[in-house]
C-alpha atoms as a PDB file:
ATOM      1  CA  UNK A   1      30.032 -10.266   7.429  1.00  0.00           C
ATOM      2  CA  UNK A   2      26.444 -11.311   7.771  1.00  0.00           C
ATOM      3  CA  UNK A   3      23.711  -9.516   5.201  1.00  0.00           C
ATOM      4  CA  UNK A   4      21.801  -7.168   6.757  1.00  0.00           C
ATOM      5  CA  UNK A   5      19.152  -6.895   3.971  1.00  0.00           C
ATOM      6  CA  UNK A   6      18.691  -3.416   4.545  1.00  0.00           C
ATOM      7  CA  UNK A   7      19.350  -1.176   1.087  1.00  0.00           C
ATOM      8  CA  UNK A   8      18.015   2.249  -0.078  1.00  0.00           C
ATOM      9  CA  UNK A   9      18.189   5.071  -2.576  1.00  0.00           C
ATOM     10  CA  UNK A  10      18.157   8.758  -3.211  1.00  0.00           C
ATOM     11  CA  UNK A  11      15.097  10.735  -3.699  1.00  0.00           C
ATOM     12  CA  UNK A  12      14.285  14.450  -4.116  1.00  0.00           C
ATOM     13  CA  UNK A  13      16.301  16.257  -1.210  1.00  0.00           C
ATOM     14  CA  UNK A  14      15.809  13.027   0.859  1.00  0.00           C
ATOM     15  CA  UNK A  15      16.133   9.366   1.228  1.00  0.00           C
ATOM     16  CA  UNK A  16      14.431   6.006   1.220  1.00  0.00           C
ATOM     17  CA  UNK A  17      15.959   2.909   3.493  1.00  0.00           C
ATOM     18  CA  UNK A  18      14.124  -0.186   3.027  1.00  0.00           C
ATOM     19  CA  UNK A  19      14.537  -3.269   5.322  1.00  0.00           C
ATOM     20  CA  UNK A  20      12.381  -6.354   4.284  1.00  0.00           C
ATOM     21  CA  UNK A  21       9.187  -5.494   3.351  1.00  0.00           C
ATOM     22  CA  UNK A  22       8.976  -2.230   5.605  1.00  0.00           C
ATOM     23  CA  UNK A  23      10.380   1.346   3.528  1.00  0.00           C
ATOM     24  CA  UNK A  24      10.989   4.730   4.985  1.00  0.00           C
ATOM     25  CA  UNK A  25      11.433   8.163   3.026  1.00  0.00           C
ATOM     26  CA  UNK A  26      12.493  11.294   4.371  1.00  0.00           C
ATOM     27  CA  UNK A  27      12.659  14.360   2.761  1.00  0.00           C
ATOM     28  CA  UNK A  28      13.628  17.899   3.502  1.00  0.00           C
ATOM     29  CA  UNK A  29      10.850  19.956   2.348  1.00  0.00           C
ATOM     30  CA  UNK A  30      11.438  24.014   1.426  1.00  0.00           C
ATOM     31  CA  UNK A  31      11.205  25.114   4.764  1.00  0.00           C
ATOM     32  CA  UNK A  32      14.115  22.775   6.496  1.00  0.00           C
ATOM     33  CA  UNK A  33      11.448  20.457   7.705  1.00  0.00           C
ATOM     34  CA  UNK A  34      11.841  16.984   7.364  1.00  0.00           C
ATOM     35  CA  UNK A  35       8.923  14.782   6.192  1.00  0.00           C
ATOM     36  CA  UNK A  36       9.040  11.060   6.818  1.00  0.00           C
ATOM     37  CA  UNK A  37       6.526   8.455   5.753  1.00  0.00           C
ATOM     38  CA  UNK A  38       6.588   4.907   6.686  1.00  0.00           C
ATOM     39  CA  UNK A  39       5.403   2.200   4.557  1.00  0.00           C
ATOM     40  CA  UNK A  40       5.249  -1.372   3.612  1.00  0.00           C
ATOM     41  CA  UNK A  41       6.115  -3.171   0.202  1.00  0.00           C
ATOM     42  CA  UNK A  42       5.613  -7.029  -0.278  1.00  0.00           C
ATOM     43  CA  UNK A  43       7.250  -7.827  -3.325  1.00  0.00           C
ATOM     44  CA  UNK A  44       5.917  -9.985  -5.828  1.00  0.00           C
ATOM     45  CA  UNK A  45       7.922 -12.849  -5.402  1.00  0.00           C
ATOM     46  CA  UNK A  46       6.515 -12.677  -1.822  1.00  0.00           C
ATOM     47  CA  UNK A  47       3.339 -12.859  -3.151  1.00  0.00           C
ATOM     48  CA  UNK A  48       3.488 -15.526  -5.772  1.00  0.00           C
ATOM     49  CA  UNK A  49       6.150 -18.190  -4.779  1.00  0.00           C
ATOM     50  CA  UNK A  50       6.507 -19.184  -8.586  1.00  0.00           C
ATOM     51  CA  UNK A  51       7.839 -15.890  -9.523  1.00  0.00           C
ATOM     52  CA  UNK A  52      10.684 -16.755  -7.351  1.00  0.00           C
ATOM     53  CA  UNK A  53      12.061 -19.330  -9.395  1.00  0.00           C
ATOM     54  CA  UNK A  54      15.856 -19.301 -10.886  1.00  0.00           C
ATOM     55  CA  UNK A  55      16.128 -17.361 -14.084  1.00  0.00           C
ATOM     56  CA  UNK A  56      12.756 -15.806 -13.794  1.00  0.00           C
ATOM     57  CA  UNK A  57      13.169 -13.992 -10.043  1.00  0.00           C
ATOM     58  CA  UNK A  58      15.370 -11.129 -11.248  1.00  0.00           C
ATOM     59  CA  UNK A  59      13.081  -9.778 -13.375  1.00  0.00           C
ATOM     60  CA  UNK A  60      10.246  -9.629 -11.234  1.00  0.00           C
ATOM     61  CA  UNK A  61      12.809  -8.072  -8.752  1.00  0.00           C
ATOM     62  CA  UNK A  62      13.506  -5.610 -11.263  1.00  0.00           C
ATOM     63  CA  UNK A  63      10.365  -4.709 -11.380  1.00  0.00           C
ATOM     64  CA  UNK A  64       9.699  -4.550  -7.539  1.00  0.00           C
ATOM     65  CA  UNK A  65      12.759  -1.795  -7.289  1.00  0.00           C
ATOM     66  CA  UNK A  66      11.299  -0.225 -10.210  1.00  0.00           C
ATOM     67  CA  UNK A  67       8.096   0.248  -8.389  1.00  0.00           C
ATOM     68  CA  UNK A  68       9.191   1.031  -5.004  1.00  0.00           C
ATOM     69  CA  UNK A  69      11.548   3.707  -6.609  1.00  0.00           C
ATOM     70  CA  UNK A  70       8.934   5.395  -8.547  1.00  0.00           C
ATOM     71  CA  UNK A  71       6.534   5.448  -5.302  1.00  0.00           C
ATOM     72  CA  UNK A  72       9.011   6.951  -3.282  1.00  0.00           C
ATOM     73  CA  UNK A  73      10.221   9.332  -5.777  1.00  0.00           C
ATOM     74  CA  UNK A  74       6.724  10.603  -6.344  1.00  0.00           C
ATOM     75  CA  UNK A  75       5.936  11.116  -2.408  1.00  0.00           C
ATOM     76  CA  UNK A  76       9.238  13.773  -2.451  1.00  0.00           C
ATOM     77  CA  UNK A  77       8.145  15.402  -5.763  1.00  0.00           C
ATOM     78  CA  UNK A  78       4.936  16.408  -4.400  1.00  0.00           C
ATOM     79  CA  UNK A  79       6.722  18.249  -1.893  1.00  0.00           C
ATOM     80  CA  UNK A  80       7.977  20.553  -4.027  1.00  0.00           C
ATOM     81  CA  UNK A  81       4.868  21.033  -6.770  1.00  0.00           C
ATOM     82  CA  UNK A  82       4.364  24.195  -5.265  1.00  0.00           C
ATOM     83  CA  UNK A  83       7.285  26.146  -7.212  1.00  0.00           C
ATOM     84  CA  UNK A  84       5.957  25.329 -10.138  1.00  0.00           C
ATOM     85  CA  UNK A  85       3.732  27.848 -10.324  1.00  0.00           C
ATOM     86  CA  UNK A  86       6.660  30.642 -10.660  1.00  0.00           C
ATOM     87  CA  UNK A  87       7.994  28.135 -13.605  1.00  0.00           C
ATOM     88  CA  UNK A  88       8.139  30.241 -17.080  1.00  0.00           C
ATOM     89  CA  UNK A  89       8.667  27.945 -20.241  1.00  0.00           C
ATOM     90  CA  UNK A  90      11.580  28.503 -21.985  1.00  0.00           C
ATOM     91  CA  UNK A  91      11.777  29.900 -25.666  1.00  0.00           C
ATOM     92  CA  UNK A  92      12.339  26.109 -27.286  1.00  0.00           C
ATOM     93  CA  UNK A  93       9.645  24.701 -25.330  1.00  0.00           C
ATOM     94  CA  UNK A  94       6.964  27.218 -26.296  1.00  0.00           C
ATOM     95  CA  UNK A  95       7.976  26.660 -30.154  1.00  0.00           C
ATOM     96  CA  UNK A  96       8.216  22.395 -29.489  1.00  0.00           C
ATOM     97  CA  UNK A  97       4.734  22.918 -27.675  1.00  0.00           C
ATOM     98  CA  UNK A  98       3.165  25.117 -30.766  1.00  0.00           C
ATOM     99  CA  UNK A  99       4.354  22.756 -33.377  1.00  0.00           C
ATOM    100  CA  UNK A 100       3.657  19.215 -31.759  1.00  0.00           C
ATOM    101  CA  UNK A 101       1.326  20.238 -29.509  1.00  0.00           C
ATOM    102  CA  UNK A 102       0.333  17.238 -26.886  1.00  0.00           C
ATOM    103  CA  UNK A 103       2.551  15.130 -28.810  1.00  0.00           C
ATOM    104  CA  UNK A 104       6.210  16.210 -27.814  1.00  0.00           C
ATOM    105  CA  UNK A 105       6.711  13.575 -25.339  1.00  0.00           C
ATOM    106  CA  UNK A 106       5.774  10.449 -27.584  1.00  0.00           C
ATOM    107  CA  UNK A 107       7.857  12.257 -30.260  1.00  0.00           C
ATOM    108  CA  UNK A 108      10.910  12.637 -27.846  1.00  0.00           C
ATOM    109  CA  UNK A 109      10.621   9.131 -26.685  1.00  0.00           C
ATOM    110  CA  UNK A 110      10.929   8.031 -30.708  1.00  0.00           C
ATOM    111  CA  UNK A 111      13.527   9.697 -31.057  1.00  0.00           C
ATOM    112  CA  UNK A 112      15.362   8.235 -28.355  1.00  0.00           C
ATOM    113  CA  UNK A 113      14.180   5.026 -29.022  1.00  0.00           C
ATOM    114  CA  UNK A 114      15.210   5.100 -32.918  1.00  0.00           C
ATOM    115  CA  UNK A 115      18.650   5.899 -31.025  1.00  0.00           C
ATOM    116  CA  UNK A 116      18.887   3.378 -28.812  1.00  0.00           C
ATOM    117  CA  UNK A 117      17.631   0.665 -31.719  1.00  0.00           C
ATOM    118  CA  UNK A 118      20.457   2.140 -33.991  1.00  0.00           C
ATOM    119  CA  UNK A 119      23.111   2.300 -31.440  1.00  0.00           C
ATOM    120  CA  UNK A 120      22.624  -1.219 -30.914  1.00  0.00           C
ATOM    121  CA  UNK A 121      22.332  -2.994 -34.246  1.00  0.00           C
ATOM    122  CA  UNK A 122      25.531  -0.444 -35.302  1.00  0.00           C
ATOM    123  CA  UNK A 123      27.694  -2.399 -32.449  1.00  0.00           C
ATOM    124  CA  UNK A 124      26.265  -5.929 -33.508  1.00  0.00           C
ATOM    125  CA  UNK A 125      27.502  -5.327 -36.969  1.00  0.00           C
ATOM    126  CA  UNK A 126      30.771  -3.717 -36.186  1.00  0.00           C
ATOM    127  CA  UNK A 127      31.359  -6.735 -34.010  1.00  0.00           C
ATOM    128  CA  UNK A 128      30.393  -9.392 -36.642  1.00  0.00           C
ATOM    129  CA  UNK A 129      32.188  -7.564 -39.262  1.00  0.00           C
ATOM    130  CA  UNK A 130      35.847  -7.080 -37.162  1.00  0.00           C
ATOM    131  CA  UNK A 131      35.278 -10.742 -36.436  1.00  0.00           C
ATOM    132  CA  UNK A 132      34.877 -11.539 -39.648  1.00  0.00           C
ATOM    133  CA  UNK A 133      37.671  -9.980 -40.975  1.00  0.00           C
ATOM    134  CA  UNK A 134      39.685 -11.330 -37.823  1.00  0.00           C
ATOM    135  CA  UNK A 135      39.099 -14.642 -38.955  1.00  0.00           C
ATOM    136  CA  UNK A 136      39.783 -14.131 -42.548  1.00  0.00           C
ATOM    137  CA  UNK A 137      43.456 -12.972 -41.889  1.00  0.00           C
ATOM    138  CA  UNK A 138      43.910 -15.907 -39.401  1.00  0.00           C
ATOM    139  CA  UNK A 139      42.500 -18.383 -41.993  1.00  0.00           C
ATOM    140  CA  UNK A 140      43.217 -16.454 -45.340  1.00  0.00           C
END
C-alpha cells in the first residue's frame, strides 16, 4: 500500500487531519455548529535541511507534533471558554489556592517530577541488583 502521508489527532469535541504541510481542525462548538479552520505548518526540518539528518530528525519531529498539537488543541479550547464562567472551585482547590497561593502549579509539577525521577532510578537499581544476584548464582 502506498503512504498517503496524511495523519491527525483528537482535539476538544473535534478533529485535526494534517496532509503535508497543510492542517485542518474542526470542532463542534456548544450549539451543534461545526467550526473549521484551515492552516499551514512547515516543519522545521523543512526549514533547516540539517535538522533532517539521521539520529537528530526525530527529535525535531517530536517537537513539530508537539507544536502542531498544542496549536490545534488551543483553537478548540477557546471554543468552549465561555462555561467557565458558571465554574465554582471545589473545596480542595480553594484550601491548595489559600495555602500556596500562585504557586500550586510549580509545586504540583515537583511533585510529579520528584515521582517520575524516583520511579526511574528505583527500576535502574532493581534491575542492576536482580542482575547482580543473577549472575552471582550462575557464577557462585
Amino acid at each position: 500500500m502506498k503512504y498517503s502521508g496524511i495523519g491527525g489527532q483528537a482535539v476538544i469535541e473535534g478533529i485535526m487531519m494534517k496532509n503535508g504541510d497543510k492542517y485542518a481542525t474542526a470542532v463542534r462548538k456548544s450549539d451543534g455548529e461545526i467550526a473549521v479552520g484551515e492552516d499551514e505548518y512547515i516543519s522545521l526540518t523543512k526549514k533547516y535541511k540539517f535538522l533532517a539528518l539521521p539520529f537528530i530528525r526525530g527529535s525535531f519531529a517530536f517537537y513539530d507534533s508537539m507544536v502542531l498539537g498544542m496549536k490545534t488543541l488551543n483553537f478548540s479550547a477557546g471554543f468552549f471558554t465561555e462555561d467557565e464562567e458558571d465554574y465554582k472551585p471545589s473545596k480542595i482547590e480553594v484550601f491548595l489556592q489559600k495555602i500556596f497561593g500562585d504557586k500550586i502549579d510549580k509545586i504540583i509539577m515537583s511533585i510529579a517530577t520528584l515521582f517520575f525521577y524516583i520511579g526511574g532510578y528505583r527500576n535502574i537499581y532493581v534491575t542492576s541488583y536482580v542482575s547482580w544476584k543473577s549472575t552471582q548464582k550462575i557464577c557462585g
